[in-house]
C-alpha atoms as a PDB file:
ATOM      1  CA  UNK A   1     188.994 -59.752-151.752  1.00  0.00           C
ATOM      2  CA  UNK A   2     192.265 -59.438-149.575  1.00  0.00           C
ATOM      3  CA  UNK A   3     192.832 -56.334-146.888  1.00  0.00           C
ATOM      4  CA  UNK A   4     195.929 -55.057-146.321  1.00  0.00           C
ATOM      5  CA  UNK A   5     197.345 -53.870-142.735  1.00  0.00           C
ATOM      6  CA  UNK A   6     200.550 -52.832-141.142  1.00  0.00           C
ATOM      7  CA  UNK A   7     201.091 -55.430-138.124  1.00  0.00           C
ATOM      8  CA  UNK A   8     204.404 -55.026-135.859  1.00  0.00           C
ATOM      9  CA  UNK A   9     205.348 -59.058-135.511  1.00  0.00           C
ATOM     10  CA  UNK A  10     206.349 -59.425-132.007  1.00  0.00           C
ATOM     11  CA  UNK A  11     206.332 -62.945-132.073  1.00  0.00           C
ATOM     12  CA  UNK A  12     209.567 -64.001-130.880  1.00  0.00           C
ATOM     13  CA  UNK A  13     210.942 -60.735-129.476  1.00  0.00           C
ATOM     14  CA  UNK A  14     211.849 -59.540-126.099  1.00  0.00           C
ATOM     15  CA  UNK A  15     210.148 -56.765-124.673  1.00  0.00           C
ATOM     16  CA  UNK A  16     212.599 -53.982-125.142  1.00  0.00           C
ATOM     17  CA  UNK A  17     213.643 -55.419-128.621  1.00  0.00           C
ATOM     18  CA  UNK A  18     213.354 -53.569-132.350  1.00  0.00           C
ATOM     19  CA  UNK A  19     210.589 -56.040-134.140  1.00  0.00           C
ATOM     20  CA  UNK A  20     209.614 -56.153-137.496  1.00  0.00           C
ATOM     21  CA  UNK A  21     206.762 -54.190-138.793  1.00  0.00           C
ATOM     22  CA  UNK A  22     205.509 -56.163-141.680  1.00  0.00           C
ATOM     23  CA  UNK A  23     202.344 -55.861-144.023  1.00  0.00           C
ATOM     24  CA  UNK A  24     199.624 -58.573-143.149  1.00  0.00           C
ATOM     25  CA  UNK A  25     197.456 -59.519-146.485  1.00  0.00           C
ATOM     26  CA  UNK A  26     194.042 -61.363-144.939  1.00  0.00           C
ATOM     27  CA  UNK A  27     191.559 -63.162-147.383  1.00  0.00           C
ATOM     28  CA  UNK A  28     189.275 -65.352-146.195  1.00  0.00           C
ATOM     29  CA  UNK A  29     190.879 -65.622-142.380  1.00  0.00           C
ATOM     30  CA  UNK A  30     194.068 -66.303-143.077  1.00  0.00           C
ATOM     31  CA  UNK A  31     197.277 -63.779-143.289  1.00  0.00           C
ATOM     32  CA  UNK A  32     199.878 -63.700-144.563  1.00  0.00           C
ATOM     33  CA  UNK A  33     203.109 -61.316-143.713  1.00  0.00           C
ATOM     34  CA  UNK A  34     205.873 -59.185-146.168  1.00  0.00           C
ATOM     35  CA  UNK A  35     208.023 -57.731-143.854  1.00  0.00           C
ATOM     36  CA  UNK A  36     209.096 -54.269-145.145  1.00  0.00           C
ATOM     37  CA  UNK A  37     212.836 -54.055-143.936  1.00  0.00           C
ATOM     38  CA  UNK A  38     211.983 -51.582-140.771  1.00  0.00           C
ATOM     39  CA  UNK A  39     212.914 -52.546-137.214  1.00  0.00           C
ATOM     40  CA  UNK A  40     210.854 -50.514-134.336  1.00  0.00           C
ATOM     41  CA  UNK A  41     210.262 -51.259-130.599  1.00  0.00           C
ATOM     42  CA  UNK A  42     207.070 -51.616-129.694  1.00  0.00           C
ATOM     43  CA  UNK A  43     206.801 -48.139-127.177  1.00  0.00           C
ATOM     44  CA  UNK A  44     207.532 -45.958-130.561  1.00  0.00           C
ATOM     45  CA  UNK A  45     204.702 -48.084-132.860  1.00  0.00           C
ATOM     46  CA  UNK A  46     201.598 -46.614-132.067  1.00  0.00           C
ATOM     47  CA  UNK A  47     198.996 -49.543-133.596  1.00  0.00           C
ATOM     48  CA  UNK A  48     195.672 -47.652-133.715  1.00  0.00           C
ATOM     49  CA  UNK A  49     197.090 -45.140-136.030  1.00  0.00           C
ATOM     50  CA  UNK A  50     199.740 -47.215-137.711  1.00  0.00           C
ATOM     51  CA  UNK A  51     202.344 -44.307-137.711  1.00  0.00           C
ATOM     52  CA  UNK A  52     205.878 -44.395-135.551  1.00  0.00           C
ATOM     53  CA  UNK A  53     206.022 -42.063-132.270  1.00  0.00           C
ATOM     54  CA  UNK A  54     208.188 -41.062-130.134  1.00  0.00           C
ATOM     55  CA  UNK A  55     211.658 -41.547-132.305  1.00  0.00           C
ATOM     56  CA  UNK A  56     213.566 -38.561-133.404  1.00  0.00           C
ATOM     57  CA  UNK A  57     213.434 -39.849-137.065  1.00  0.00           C
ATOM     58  CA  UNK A  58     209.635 -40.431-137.431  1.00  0.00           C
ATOM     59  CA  UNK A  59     208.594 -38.239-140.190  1.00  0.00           C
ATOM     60  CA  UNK A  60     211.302 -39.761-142.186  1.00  0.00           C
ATOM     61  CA  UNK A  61     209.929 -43.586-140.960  1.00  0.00           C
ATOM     62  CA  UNK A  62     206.357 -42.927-141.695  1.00  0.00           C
ATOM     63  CA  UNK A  63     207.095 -41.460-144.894  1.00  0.00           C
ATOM     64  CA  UNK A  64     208.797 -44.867-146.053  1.00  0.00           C
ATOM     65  CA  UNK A  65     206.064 -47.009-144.300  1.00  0.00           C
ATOM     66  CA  UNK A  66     203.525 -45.313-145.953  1.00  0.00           C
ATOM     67  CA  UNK A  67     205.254 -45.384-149.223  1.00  0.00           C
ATOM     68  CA  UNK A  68     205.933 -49.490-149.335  1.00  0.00           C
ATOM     69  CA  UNK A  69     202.249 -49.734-147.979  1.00  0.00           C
ATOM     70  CA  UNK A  70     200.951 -47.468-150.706  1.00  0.00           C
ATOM     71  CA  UNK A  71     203.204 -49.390-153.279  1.00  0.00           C
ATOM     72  CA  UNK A  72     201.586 -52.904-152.057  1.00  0.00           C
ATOM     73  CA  UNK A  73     198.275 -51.759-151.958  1.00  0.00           C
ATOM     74  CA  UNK A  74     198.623 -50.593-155.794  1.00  0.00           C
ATOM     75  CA  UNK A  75     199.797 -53.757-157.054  1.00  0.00           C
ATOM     76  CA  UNK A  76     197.241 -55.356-154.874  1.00  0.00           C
ATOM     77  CA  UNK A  77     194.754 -53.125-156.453  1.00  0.00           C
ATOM     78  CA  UNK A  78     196.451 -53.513-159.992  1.00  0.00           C
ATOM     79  CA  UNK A  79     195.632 -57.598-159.746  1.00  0.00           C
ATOM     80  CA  UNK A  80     192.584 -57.569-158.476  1.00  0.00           C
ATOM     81  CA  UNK A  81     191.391 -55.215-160.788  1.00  0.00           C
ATOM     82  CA  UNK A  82     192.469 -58.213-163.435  1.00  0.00           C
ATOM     83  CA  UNK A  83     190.725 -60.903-161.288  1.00  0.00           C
ATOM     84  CA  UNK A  84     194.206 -62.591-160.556  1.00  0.00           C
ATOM     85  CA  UNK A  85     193.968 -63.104-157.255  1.00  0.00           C
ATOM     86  CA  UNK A  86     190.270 -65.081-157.338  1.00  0.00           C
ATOM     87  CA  UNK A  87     191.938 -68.508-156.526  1.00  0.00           C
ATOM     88  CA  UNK A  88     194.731 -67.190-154.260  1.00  0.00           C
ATOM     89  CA  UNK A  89     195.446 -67.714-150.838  1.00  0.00           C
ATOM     90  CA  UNK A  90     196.876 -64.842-148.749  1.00  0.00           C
ATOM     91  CA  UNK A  91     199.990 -66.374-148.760  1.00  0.00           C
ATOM     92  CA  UNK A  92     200.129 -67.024-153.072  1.00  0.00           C
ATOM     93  CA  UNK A  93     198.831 -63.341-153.182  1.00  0.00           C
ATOM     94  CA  UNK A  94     202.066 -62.031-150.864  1.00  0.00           C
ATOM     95  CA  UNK A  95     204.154 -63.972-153.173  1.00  0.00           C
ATOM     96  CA  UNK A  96     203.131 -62.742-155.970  1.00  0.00           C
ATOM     97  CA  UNK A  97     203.385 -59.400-154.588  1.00  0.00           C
ATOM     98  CA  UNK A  98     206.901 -59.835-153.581  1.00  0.00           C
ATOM     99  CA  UNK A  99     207.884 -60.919-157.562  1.00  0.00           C
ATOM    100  CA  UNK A 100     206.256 -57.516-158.268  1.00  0.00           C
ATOM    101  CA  UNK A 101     207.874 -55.345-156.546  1.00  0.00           C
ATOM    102  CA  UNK A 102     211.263 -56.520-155.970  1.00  0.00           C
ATOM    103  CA  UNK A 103     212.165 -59.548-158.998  1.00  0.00           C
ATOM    104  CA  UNK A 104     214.479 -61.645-158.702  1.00  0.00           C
ATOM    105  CA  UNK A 105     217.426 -61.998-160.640  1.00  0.00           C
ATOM    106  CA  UNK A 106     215.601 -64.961-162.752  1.00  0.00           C
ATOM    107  CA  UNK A 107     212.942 -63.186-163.365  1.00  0.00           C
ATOM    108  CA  UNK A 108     214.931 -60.373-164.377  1.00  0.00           C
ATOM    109  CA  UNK A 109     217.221 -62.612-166.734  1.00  0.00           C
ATOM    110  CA  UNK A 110     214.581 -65.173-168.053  1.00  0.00           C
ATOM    111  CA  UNK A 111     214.457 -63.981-171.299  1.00  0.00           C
ATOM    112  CA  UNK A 112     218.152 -63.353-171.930  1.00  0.00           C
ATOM    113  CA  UNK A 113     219.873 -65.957-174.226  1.00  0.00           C
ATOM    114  CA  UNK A 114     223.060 -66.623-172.028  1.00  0.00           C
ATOM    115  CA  UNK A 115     220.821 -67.373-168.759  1.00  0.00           C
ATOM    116  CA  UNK A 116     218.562 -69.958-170.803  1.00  0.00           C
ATOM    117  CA  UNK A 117     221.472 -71.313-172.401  1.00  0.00           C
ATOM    118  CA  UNK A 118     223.579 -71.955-168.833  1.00  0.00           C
ATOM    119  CA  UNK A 119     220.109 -73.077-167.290  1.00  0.00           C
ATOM    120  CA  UNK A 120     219.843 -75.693-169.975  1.00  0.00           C
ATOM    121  CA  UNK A 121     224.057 -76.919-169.897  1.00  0.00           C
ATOM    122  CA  UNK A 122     223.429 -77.412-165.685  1.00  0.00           C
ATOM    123  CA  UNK A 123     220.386 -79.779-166.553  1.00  0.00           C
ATOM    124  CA  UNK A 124     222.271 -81.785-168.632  1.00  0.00           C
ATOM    125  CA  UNK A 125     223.285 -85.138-166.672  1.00  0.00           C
ATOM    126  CA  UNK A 126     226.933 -86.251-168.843  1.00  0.00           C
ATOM    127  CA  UNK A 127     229.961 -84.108-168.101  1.00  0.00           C
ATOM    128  CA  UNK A 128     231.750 -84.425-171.049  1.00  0.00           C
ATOM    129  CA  UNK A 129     227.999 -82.843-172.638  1.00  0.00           C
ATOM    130  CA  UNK A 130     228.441 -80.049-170.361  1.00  0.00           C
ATOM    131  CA  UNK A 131     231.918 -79.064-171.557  1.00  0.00           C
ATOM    132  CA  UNK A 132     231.054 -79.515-174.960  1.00  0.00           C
ATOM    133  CA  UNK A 133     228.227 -76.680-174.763  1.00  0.00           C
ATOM    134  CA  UNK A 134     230.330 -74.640-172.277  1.00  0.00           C
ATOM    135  CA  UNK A 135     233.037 -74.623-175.271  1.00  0.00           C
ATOM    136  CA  UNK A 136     230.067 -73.324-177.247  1.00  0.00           C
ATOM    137  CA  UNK A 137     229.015 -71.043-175.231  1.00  0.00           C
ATOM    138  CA  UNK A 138     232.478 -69.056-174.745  1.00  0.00           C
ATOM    139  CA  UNK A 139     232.511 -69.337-178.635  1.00  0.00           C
ATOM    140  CA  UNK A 140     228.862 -67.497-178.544  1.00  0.00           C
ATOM    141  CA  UNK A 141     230.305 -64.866-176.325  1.00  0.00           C
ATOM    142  CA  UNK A 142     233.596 -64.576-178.547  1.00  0.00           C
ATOM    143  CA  UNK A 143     232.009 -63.939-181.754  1.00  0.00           C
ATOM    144  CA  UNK A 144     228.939 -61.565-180.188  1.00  0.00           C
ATOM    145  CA  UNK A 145     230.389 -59.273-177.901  1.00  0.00           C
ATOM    146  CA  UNK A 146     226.645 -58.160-176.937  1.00  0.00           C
ATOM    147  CA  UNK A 147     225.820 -62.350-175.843  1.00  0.00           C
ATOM    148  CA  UNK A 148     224.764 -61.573-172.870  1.00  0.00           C
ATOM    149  CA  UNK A 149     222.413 -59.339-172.937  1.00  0.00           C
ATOM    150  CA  UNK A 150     220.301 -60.975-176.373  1.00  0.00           C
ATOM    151  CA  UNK A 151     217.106 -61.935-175.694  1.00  0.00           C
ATOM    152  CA  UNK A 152     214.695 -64.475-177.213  1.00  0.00           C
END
């Protein structure tokens, strides 16, 4: 089973620098860290009660700290629930976290028609291949106005 903490990485930082406060997944004695896009110094991070002090914005920090943390610890929750993560390491579990909650633009797209068909023409090795299914690909798209968004 993996724990979830927040952990402000100061690894790398001078003193009086912002670090990165990131969420540390743990199985087995390794960790693994998502950083959450929030920079804080390490006077306003108060570590025993994982909140943000002494910063005129704080309410509105902890609120989106607490939010991301809730929303990792859900999906965490949601695949361990499905026994998905059995054969994970911390670091395959924060990946697969990551695809989760913010996909990628191929992940988004694998399904569409145009995106598997311009996947396919740039493995193709011969040029003159290439060009002949680019030419039938702007045919596609000519004759169905709605091409690129039809999926398998």
């Amino acid at each position: 089973m993996a724990t979830t903490k927040l952990y402000l990485d100061l690894r790398g930082v001078n003193a009086d620098d912002a670090a990165p406060l990131k969420i540390a997944v743990t199985k087995h004695g390794r960790t693994a860290y998502y950083p959450i896009g929030i920079k804080v110094k390490k006077s306003q991070w108060d570590s025993r009660s994982c909140k943000v002090v002494n910063c005129d914005n704080k309410a509105k920090l902890n609120g989106f700290i607490q939010n991301k943390k809730t929303q990792f610890d859900n999906v965490l929750f949601d695949l361990e629930s499905k026994c998905e993560t059995g054969g994970l390491t911390s670091t395959q579990i924060k990946n697969k976290i990551a695809s989760i909650l913010s996909p990628s633009d191929d992940e988004q797209n694998k399904n569409l028609f145009t995106f598997n068909f311009k996947r396919f023409i740039n493995n193709c090795n011969r040029e003159n291949t290439k060009r002949i299914y680019n030419d039938t690909l702007r045919k596609i798209e000519k004759f169905q106005s709605d091409a690129n968004s039809m999926a398998f």
